[in-house]
C-alpha atoms as a PDB file:
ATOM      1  CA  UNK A   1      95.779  93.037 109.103  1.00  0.00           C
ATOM      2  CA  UNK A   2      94.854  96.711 108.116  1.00  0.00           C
ATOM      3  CA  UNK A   3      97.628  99.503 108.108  1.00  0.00           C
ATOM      4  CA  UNK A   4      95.046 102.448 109.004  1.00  0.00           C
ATOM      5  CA  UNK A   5      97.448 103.096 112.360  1.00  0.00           C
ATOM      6  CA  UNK A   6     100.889 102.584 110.495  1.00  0.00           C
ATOM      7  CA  UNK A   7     103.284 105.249 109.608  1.00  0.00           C
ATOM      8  CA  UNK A   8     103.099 105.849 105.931  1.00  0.00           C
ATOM      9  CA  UNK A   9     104.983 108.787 105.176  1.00  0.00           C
ATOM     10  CA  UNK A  10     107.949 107.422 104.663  1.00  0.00           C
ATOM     11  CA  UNK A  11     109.804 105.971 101.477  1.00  0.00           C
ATOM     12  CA  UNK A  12     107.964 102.844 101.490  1.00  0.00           C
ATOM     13  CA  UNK A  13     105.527 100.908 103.592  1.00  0.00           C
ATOM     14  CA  UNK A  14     106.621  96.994 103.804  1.00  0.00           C
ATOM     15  CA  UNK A  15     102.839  95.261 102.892  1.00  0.00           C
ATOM     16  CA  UNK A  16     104.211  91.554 102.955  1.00  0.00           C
ATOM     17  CA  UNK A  17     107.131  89.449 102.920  1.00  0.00           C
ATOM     18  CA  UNK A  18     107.453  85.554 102.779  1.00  0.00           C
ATOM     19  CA  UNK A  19     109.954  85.178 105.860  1.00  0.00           C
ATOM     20  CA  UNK A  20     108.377  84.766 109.780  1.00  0.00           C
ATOM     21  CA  UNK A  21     106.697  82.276 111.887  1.00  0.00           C
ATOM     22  CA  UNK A  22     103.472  82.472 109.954  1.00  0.00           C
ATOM     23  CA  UNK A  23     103.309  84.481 106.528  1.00  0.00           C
ATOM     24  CA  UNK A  24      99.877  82.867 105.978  1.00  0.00           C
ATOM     25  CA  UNK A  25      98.134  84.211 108.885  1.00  0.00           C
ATOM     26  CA  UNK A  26      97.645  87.905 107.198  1.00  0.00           C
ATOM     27  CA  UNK A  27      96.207  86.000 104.254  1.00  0.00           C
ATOM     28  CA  UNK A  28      92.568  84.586 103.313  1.00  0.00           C
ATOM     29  CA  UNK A  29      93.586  81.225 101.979  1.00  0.00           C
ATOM     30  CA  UNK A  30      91.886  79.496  99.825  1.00  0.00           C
ATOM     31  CA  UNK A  31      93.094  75.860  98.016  1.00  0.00           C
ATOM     32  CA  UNK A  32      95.506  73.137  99.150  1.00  0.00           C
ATOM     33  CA  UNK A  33      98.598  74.536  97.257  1.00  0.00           C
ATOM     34  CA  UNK A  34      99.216  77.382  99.248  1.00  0.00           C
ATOM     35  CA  UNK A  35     102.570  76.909 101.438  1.00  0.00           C
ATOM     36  CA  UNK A  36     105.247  78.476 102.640  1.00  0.00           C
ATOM     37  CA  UNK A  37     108.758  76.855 101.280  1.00  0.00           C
ATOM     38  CA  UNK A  38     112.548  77.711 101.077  1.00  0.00           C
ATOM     39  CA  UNK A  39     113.751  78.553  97.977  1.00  0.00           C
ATOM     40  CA  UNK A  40     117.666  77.883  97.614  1.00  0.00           C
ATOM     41  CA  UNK A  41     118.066  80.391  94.708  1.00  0.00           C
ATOM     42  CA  UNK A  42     116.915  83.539  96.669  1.00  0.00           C
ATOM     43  CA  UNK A  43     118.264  82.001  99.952  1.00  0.00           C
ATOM     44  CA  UNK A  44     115.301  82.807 101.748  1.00  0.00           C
ATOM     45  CA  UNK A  45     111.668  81.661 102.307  1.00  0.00           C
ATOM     46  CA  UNK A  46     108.700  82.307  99.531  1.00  0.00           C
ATOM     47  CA  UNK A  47     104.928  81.677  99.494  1.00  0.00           C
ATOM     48  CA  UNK A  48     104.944  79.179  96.253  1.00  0.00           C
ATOM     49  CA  UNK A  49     101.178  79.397  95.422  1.00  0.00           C
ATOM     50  CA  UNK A  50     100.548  75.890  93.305  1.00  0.00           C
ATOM     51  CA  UNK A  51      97.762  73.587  92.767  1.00  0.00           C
ATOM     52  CA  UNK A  52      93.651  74.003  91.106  1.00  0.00           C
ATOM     53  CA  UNK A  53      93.179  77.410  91.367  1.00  0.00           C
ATOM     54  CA  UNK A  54      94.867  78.255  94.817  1.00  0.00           C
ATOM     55  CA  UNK A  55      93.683  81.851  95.785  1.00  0.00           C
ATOM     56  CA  UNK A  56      95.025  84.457  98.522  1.00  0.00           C
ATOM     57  CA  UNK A  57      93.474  87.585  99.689  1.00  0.00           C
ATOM     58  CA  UNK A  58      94.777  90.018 102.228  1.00  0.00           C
ATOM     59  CA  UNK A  59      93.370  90.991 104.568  1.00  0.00           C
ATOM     60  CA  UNK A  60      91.059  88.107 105.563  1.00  0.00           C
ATOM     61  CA  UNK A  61      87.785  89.679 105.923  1.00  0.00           C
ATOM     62  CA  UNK A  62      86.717  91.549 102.741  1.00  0.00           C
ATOM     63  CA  UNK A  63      84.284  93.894 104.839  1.00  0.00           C
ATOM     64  CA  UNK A  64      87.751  95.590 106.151  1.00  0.00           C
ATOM     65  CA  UNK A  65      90.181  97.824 103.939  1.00  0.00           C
ATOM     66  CA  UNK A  66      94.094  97.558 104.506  1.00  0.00           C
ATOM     67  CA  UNK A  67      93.893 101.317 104.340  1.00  0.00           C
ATOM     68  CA  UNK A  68      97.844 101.506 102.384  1.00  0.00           C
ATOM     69  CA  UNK A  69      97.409 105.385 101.161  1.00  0.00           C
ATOM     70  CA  UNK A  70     100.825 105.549  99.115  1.00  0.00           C
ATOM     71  CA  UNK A  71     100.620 105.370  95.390  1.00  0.00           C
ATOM     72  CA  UNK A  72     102.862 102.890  93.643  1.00  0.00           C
ATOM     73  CA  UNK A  73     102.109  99.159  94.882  1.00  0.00           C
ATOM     74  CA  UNK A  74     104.740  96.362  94.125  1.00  0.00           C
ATOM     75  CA  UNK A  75     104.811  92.980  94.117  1.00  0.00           C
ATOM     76  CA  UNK A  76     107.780  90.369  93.727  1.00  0.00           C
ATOM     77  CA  UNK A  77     106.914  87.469  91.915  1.00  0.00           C
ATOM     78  CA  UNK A  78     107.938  84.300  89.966  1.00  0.00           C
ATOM     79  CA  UNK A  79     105.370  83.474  87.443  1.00  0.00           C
ATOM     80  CA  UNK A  80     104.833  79.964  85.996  1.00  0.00           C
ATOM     81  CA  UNK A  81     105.959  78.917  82.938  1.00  0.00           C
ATOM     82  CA  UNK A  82     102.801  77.495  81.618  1.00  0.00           C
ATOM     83  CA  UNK A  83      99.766  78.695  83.641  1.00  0.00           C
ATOM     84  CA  UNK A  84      98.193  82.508  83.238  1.00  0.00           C
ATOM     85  CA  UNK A  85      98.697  84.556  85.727  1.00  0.00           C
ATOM     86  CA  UNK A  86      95.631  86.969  87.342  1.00  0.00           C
ATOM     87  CA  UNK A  87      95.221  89.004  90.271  1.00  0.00           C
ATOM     88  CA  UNK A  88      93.088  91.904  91.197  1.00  0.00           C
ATOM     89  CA  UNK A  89      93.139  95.251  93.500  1.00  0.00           C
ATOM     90  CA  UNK A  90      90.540  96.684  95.505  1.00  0.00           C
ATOM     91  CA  UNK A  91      90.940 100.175  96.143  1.00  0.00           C
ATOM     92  CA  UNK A  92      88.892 103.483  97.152  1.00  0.00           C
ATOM     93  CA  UNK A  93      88.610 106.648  95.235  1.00  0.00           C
ATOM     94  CA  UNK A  94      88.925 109.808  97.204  1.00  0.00           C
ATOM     95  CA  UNK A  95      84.809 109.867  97.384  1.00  0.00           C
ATOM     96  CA  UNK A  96      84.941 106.600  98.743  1.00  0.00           C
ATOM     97  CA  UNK A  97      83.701 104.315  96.366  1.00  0.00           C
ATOM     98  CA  UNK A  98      85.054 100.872  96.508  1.00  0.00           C
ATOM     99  CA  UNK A  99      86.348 100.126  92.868  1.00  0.00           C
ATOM    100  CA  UNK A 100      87.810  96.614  91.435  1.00  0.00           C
ATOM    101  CA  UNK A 101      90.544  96.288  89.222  1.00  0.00           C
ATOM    102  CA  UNK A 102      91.591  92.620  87.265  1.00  0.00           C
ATOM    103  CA  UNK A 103      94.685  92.055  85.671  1.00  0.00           C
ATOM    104  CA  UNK A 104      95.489  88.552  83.931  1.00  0.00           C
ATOM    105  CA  UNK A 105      98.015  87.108  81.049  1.00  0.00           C
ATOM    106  CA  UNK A 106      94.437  85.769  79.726  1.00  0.00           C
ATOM    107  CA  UNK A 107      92.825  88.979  79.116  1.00  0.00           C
ATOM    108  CA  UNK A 108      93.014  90.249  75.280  1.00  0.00           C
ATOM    109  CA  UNK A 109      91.478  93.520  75.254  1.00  0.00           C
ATOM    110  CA  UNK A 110      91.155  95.756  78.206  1.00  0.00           C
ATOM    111  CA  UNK A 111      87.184  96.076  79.040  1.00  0.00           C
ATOM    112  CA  UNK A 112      85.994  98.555  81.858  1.00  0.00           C
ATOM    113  CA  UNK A 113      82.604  99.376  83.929  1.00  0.00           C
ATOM    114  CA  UNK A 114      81.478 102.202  86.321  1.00  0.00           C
ATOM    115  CA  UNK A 115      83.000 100.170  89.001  1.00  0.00           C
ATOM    116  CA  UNK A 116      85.492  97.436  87.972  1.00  0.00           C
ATOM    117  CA  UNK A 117      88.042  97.279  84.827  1.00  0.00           C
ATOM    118  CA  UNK A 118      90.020  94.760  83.438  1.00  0.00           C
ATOM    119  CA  UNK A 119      93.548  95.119  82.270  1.00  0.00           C
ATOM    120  CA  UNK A 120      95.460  92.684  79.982  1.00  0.00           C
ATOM    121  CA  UNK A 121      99.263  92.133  80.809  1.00  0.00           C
ATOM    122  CA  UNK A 122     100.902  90.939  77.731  1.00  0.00           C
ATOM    123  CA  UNK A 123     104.332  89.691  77.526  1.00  0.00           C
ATOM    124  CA  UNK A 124     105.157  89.403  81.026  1.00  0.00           C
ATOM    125  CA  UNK A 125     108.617  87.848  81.625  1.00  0.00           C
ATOM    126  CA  UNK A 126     108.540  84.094  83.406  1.00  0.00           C
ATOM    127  CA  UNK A 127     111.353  82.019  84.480  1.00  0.00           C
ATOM    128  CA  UNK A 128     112.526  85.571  86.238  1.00  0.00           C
ATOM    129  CA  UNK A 129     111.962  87.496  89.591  1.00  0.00           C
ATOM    130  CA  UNK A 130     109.668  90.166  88.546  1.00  0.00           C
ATOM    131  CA  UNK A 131     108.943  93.517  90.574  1.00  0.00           C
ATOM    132  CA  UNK A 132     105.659  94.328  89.291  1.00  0.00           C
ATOM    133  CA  UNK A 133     105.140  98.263  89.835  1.00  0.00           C
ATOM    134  CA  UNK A 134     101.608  99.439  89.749  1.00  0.00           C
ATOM    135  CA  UNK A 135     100.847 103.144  89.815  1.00  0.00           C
ATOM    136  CA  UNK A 136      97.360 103.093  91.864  1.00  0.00           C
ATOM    137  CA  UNK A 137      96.719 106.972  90.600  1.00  0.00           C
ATOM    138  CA  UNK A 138      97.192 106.148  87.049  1.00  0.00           C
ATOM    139  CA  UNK A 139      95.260 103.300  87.124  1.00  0.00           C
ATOM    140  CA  UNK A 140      92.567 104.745  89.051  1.00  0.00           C
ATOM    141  CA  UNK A 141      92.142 108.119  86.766  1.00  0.00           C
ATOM    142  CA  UNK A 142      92.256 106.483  83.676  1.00  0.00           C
ATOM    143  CA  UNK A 143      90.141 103.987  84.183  1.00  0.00           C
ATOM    144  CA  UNK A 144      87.629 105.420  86.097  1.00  0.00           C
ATOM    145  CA  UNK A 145      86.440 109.006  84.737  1.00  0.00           C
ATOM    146  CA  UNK A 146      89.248 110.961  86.502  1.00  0.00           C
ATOM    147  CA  UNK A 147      88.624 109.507  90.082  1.00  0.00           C
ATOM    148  CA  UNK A 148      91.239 110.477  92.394  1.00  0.00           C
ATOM    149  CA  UNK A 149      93.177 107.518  94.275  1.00  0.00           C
ATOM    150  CA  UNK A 150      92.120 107.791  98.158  1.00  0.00           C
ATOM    151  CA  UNK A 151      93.717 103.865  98.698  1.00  0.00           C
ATOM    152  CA  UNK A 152      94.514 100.545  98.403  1.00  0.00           C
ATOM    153  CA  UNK A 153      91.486  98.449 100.403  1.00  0.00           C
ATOM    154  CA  UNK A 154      92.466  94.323  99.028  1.00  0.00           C
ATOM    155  CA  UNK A 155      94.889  92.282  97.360  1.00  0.00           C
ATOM    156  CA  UNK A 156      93.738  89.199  95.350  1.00  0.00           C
ATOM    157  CA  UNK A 157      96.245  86.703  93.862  1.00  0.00           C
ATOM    158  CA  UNK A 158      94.000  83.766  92.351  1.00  0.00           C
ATOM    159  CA  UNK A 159      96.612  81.927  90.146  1.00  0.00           C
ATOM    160  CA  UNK A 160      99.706  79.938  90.383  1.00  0.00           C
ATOM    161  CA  UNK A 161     102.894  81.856  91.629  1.00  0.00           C
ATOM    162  CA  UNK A 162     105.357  82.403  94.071  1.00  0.00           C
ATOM    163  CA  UNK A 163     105.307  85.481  95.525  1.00  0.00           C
ATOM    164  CA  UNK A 164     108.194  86.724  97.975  1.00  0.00           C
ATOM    165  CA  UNK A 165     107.659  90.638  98.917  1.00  0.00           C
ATOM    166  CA  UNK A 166     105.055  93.329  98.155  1.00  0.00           C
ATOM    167  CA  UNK A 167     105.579  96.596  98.628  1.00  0.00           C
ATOM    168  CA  UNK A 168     104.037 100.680  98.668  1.00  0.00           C
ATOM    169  CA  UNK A 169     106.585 103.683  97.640  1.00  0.00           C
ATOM    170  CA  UNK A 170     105.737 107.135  98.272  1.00  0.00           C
ATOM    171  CA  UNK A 171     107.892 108.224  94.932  1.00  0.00           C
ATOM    172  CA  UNK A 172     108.376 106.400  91.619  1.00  0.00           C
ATOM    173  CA  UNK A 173     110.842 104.146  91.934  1.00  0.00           C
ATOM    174  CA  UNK A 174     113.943 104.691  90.076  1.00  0.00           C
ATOM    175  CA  UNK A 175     115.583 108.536  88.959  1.00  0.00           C
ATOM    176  CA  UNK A 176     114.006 107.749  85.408  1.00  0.00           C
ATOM    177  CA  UNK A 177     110.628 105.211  85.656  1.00  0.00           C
ATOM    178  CA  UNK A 178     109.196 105.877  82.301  1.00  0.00           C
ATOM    179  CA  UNK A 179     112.068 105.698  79.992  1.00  0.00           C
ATOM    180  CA  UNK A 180     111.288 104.104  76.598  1.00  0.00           C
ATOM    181  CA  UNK A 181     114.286 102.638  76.318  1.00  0.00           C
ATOM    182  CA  UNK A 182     114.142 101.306  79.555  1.00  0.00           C
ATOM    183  CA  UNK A 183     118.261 101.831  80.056  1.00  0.00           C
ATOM    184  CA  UNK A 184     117.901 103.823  83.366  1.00  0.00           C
ATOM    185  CA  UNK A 185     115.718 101.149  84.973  1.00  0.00           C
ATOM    186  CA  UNK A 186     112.649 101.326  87.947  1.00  0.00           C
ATOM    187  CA  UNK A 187     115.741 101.196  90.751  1.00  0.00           C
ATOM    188  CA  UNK A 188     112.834  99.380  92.852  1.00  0.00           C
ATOM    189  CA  UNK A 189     115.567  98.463  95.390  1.00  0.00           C
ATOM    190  CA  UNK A 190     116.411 101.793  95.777  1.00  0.00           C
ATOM    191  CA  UNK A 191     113.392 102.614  97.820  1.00  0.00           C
ATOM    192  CA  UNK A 192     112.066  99.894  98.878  1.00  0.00           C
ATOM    193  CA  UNK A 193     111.961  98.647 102.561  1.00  0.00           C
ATOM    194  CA  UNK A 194     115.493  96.477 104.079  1.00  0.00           C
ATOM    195  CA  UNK A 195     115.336  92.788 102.345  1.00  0.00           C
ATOM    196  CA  UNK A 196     113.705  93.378  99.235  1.00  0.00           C
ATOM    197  CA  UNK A 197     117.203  93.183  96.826  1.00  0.00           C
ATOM    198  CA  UNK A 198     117.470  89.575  95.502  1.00  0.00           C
ATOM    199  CA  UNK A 199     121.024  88.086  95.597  1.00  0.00           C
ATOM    200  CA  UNK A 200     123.566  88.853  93.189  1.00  0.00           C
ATOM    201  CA  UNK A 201     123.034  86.529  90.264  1.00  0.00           C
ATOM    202  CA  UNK A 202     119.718  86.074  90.452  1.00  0.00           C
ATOM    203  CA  UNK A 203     117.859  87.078  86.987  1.00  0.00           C
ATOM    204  CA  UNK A 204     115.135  89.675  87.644  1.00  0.00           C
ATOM    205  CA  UNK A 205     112.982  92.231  85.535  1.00  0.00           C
ATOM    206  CA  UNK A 206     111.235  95.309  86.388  1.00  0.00           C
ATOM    207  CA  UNK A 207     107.826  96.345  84.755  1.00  0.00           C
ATOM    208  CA  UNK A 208     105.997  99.601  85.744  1.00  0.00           C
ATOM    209  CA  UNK A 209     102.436  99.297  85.376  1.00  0.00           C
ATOM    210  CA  UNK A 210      99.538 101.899  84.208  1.00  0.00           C
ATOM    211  CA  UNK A 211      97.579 102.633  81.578  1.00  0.00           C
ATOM    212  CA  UNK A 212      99.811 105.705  79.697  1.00  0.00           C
ATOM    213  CA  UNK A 213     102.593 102.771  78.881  1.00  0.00           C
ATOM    214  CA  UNK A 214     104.182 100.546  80.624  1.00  0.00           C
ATOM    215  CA  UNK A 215     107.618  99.839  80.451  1.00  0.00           C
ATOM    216  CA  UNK A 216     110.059  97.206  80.778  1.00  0.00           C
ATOM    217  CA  UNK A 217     114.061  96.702  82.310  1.00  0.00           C
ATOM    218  CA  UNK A 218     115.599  92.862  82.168  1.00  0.00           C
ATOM    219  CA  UNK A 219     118.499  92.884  84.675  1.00  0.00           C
ATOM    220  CA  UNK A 220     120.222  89.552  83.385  1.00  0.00           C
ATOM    221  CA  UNK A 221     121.998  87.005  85.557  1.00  0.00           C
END
């Protein structure tokens, strides 16, 4: 599935979501673990990605580019309690060179290359739903000699999670996104596409990600 003929000028630009006949089929599947189950506490349906290294890429043949132009990418996931957590995005600079860039729990020190970098995430909250913000221009310019974003080509999850909804926004989410004190909050509901909210009750954290800071708001149950 590529989005090169979708609308993207709008607020957001719904990538994924767990719920449908066949969530599975946009993905490159890779492992036994990977299923499609109902969890009670979101009242809805997740992809719970479990096993020896289970691994899903979208879309299914790496030769094509999902072509998603808009620059903040989320993703809504539950991480494990006691397994790391990686993943990595492909993406195109506006001279069209095909870049790589690898984010895991694991990583200690960021370490970066003409064409691929890798990014630590430290401290990411588990036991919580986390919407995981990525600003594609950010990451792209500063880790890459000033490249300009052109867009998002792959999506590569290749550790244990469950994921429920990913996401692109137009804007950054939330009236405030980089406040230090992280009291406004991202406000990823906000602008994100119809079914992304999680029910009331349900503890969640926000966590913009790029490489000027990155900042964190803990919405509590």
């Amino acid at each position: 599935m590529t989005f090169d003929n979708v609308f993207q000028g709008g607020a957001s630009v719904d990538v994924f979501g767990a719920s449908g006949s066949n969530p599975l089929d946009k993905w490159k599947v890779s492992g036994a673990g990977v299923q499609k189950v109902y969890d009670k506490s979101v009242r809805g349906y997740v992809l719970r990605c479990d096993g020896d290294r289970p691994s899903i890429r979208m879309p299914k043949d790496e030769r094509r580019s999902l072509g998603l132009v808009q620059p903040f990418l989320v993703l809504q996931v539950l991480l494990s309690d006691d397994r790391s957590f990686s993943f990595e995005l492909h993406v195109s600079d506006k001279g069209k060179t095909r870049r790589r860039i690898l984010f895991s729990t694991s990583f200690r020190e960021p370490a970066s290359t003409p064409l691929h970098t890798r990014i630590p995430l430290a401290a990411v909250a588990r036991g919580v739903w986390l919407n995981l913000v990525f600003d594609l221009v950010d990451l792209v310019s500063c880790n890459f000699g000033g490249a300009g974003f052109g867009r998002l080509d792959g999506i590569c999850i290749g550790s244990a999670c469950t994921l429920r909804r990913i996401c692109t926004l137009r804007d950054p989410p939330g009236d405030a996104p980089c406040a230090p004190d992280g009291h406004s909050g991202l406000a990823v509901g906000a602008s994100a596409p119809r079914g992304f909210e999680l029910p009331s009750g349900v503890p969640t954290a926000d966590r913009r990600c790029c490489l000027e800071a990155e900042y964190v708001h803990l919405h509590p149950d």
